[in-house]
Protein backbone atom coordinates (compact mmCIF):
# COMPACT_ATOMS: atom_id res chain seq x y z
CA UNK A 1 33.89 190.51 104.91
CA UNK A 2 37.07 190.56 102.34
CA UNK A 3 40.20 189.97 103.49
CA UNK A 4 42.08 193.16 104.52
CA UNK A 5 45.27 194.04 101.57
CA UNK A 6 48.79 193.53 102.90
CA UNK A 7 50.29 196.91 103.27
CA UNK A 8 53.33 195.34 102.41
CA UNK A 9 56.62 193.25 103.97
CA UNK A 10 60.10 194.29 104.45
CA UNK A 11 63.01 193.76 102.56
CA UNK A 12 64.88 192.05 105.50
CA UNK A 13 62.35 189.71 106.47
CA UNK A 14 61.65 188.81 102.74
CA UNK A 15 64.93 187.35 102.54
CA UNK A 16 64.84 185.63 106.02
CA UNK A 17 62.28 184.23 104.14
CA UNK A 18 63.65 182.96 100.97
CA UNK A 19 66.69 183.11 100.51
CA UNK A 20 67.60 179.92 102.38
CA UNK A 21 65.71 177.60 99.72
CA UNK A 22 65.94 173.53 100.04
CA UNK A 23 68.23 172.39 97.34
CA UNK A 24 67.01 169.22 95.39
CA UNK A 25 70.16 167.46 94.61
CA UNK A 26 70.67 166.79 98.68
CA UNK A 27 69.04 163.86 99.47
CA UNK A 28 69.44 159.89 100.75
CA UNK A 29 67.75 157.05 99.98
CA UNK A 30 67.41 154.35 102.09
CA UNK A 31 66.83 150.82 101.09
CA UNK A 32 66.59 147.44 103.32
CA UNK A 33 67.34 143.74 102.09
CA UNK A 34 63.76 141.73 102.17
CA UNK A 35 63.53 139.31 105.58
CA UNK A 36 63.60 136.57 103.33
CA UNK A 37 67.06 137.77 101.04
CA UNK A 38 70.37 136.75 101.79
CA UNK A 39 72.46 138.42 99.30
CA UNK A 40 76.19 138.55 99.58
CA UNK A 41 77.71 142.00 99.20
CA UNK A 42 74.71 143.74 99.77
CA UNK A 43 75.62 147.58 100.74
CA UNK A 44 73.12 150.00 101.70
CA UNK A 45 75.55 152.22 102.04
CA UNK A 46 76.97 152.19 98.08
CA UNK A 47 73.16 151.73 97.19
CA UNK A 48 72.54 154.91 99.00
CA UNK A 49 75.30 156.99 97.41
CA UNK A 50 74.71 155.98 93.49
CA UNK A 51 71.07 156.56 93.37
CA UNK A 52 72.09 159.60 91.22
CA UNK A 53 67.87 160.21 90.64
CA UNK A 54 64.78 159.42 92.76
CA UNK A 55 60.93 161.49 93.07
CA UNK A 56 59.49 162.19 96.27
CA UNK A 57 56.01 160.56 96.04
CA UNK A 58 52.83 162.13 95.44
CA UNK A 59 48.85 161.43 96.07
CA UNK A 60 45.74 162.62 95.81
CA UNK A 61 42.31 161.71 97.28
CA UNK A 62 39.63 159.90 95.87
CA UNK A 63 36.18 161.80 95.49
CA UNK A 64 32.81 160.77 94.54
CA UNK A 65 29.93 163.32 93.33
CA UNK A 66 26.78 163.84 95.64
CA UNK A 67 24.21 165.73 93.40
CA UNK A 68 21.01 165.21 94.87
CA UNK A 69 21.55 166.46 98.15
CA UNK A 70 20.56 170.08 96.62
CA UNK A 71 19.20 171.28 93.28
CA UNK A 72 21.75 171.88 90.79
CA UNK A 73 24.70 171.44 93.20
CA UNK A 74 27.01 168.63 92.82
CA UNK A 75 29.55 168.30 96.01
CA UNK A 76 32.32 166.15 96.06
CA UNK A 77 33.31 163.79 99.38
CA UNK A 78 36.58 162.31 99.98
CA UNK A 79 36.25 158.39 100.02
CA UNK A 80 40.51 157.57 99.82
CA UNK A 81 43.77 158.84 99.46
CA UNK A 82 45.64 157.37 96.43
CA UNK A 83 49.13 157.11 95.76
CA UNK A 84 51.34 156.63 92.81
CA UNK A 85 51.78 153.14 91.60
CA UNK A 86 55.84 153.33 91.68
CA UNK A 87 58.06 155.13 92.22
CA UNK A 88 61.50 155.40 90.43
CA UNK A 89 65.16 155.22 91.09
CA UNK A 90 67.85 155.79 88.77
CA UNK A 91 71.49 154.39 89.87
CA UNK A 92 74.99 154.64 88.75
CA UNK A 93 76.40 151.43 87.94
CA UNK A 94 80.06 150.85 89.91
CA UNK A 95 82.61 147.66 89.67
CA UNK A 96 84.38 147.12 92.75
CA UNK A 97 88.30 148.53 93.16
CA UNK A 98 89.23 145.20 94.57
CA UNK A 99 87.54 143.50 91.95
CA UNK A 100 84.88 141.43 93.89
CA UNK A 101 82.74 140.03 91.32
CA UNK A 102 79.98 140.07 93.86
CA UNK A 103 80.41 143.56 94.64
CA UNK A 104 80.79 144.64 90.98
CA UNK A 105 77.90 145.56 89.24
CA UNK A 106 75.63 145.26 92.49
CA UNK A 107 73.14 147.83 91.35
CA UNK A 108 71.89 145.44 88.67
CA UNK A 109 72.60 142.21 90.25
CA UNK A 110 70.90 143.02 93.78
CA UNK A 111 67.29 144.07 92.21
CA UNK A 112 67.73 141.45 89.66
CA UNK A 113 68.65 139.14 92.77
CA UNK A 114 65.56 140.67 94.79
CA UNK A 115 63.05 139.93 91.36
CA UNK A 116 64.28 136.73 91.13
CA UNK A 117 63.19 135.50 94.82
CA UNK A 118 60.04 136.92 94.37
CA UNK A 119 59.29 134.88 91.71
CA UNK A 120 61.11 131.39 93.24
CA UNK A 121 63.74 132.12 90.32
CA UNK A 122 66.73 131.85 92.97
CA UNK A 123 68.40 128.42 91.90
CA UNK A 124 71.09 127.15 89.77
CA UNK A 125 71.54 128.28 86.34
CA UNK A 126 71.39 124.90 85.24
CA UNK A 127 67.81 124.35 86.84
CA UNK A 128 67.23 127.81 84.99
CA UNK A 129 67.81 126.44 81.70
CA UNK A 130 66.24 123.39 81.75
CA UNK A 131 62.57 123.62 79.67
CA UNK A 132 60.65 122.18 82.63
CA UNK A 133 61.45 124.66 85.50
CA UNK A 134 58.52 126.09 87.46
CA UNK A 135 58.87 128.50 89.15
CA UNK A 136 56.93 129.33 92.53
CA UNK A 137 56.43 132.55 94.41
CA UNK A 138 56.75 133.91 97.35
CA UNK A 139 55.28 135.29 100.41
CA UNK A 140 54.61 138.99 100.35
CA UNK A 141 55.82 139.31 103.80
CA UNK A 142 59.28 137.67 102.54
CA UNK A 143 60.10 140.19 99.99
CA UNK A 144 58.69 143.01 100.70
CA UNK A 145 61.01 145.54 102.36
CA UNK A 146 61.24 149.17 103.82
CA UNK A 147 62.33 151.93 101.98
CA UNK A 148 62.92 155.26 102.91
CA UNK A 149 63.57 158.54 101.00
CA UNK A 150 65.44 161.41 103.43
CA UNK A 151 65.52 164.71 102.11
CA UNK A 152 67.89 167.13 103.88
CA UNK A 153 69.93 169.85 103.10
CA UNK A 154 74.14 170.90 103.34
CA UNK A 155 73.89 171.84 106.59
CA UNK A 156 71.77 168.62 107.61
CA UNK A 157 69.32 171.23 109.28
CA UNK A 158 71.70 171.58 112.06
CA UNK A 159 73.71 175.01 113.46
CA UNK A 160 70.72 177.54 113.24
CA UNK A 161 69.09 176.23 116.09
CA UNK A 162 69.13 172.78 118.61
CA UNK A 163 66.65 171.02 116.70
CA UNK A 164 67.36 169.74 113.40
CA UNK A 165 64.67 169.99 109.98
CA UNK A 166 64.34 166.80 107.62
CA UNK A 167 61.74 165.29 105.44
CA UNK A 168 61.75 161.89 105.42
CA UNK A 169 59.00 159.71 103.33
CA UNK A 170 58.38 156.07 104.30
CA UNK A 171 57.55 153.49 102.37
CA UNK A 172 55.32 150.58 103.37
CA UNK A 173 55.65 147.06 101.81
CA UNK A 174 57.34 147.68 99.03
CA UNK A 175 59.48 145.76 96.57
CA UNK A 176 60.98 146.23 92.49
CA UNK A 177 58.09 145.70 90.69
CA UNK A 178 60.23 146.39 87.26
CA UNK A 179 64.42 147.14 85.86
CA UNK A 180 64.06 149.30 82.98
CA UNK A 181 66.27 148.12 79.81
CA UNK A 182 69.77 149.29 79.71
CA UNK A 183 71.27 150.59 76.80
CA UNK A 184 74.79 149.97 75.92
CA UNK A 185 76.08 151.29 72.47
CA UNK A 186 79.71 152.11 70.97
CA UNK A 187 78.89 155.62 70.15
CA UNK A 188 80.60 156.98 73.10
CA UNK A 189 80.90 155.85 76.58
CA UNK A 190 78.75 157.29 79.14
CA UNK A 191 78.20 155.98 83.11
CA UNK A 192 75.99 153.13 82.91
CA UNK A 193 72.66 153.59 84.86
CA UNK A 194 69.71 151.27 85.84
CA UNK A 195 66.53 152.29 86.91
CA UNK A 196 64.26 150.26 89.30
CA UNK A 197 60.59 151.03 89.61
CA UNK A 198 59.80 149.95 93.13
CA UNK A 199 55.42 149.55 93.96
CA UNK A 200 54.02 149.84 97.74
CA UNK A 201 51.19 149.33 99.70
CA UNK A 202 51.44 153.42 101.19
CA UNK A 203 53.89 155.50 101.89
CA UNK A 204 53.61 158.79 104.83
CA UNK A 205 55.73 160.93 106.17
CA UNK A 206 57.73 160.27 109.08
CA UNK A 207 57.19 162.83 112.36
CA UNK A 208 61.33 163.37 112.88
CA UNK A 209 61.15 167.36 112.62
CA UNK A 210 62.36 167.29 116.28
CA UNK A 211 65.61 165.46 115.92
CA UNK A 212 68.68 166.86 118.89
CA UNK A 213 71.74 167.84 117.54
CA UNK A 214 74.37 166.80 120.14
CA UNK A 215 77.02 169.23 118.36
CA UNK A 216 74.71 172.23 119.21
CA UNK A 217 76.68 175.13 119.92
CA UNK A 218 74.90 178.59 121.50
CA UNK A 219 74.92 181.31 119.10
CA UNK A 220 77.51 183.18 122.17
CA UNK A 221 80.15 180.21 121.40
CA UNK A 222 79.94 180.22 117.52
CA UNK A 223 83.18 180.08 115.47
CA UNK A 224 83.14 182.98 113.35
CA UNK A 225 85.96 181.00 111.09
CA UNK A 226 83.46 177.96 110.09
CA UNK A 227 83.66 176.22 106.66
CA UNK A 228 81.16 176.74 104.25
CA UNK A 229 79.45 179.46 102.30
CA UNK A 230 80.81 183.30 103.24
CA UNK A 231 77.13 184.09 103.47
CA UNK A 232 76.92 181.56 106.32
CA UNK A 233 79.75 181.95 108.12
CA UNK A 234 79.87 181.87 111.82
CA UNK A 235 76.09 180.53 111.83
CA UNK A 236 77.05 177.04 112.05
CA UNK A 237 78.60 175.03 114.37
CA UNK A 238 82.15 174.12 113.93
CA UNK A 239 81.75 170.59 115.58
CA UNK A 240 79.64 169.39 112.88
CA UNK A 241 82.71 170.01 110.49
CA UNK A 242 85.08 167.65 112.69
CA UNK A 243 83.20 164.69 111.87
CA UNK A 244 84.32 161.94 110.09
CA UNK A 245 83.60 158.22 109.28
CA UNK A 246 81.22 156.38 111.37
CA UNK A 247 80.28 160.00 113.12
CA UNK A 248 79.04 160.96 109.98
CA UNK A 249 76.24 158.14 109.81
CA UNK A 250 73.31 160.42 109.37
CA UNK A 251 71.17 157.51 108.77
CA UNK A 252 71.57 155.40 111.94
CA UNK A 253 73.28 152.19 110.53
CA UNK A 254 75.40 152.07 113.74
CA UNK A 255 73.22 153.14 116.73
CA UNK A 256 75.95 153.80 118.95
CA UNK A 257 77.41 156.69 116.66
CA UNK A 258 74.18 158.11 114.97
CA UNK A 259 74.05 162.30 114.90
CA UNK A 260 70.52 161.52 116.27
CA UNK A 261 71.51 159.54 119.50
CA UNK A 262 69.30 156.89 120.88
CA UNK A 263 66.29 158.07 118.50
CA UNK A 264 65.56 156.34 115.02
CA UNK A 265 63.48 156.40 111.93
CA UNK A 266 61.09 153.83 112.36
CA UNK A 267 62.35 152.33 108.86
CA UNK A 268 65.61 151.49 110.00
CA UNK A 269 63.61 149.30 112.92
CA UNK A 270 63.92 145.83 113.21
């Protein structure tokens, strides 16, 4: 029997509908020190705000043909799901205002840090240079990390109703694999950007579409004079405007002051 032809949808519940569409320059990006790296300065938090470009993953499933199950039909099975073989992430390069040299230029020396280890490249310079170095290699399970892409929007998903609505991709057992080439010239200066192609065993995505907001306000208590977009005024609550420094760590790098109280993504586990 064919499927019956919609008679049709109204204007005001086609815009409920779409005009509220995610935005793809709101995002975070989420990236944890190996158990086995030490590396002074490191700042998840500065790493996190100058990833000016990253991909949300993608895979597929691996199928193999059955043909001689029937006559002249070949079917196709699922065997595996497949994933990409990196994924990228382009950040800005920044130099520290109080000119620590190991906070300068972290973007490049961090994953050029984390490569290094890998590899048993973490020594001297002088043990670097000399034509008889070896170098030895790691573990896997001492460099390869968690890492987490969080994609949310302006309004963090909060204000509309209690529960909150992000989409948050986790990575498992990954690690750089690659730093693309950096090109400096004289013609002009631009921001200088690295990119780091990061490999991993699988990634999924995380079950957080239930997150509380604790700033909730009922739609009966609602500030009609909230920030934001005209269109959206007096939809969202005003609390979530108030907040400020540590109150504002979306990503739960201090437990005790997290918007999502005692809950967690599992990548920012121990």
């Amino acid at each position: 029997m064919a499927n019956p032809i919609s008679s049709g949808i109204r204007m005001s519940d086609l815009k409920s509908r779409i005009m509220r569409p995610s935005l793809s320059s709101i995002y975070g990006v989420i990236i944890k020190q190996p158990p086995g790296l030490k590396f002074e300065g490191f700042d998840s938090q500065l790493l996190e705000l100058t990833c000016v470009e990253a991909s949300l993953p993608g895979s597929s499933l691996g199928t193999i043909d059955t043909n001689r199950d029937y006559r002249g039909v070949v079917e196709k099975h699922a065997y595996s799901k497949l994933y990409d073989d990196t994924i990228d992430f382009t950040f800005m390069v920044t130099m520290d205002p109080e000119d620590n040299s190991q906070k300068s230029y972290i973007q490049i020396k961090f994953f050029e840090a984390w490569m290094r280890y890998i590899v048993g490249e973490d020594v001297g310079d002088k043990e670097l240079k000399s034509k008889t170095f070896q170098s030895t290699l790691r573990y896997p399970n001492e460099y390869q990390s968690d890492l987490a892409i969080i994609k949310f929007e302006k309004d963090l998903g909060f204000g509309l109703t209690k529960k909150s609505n992000i989409l948050t991709y986790e990575f498992v057992q990954a690690f750089p694999k690659s730093i693309s080439s950096i090109p400096v010239s004289y013609d002009g200066s631009q921001v200088l950007k690295v990119t780091v192609s990061f490999t991993y065993t699988r990634y999924f995505v995380s079950d957080v579409s239930d997150q509380i907001d604790n700033s909730f306000v009922p739609p009966s208590l609602l500030n009609p004079n909230s920030p934001g977009n005209p269109e959206f005024a007096g939809l969202y609550s005003s609390n979530e405007f108030n907040l400020s420094g540590k109150q504002l760590d979306f990503f739960k790098n201090v437990p005790d002051s997290a918007m999502f109280s005692s809950t967690k993504f599992p990548v920012m586990g121990n």
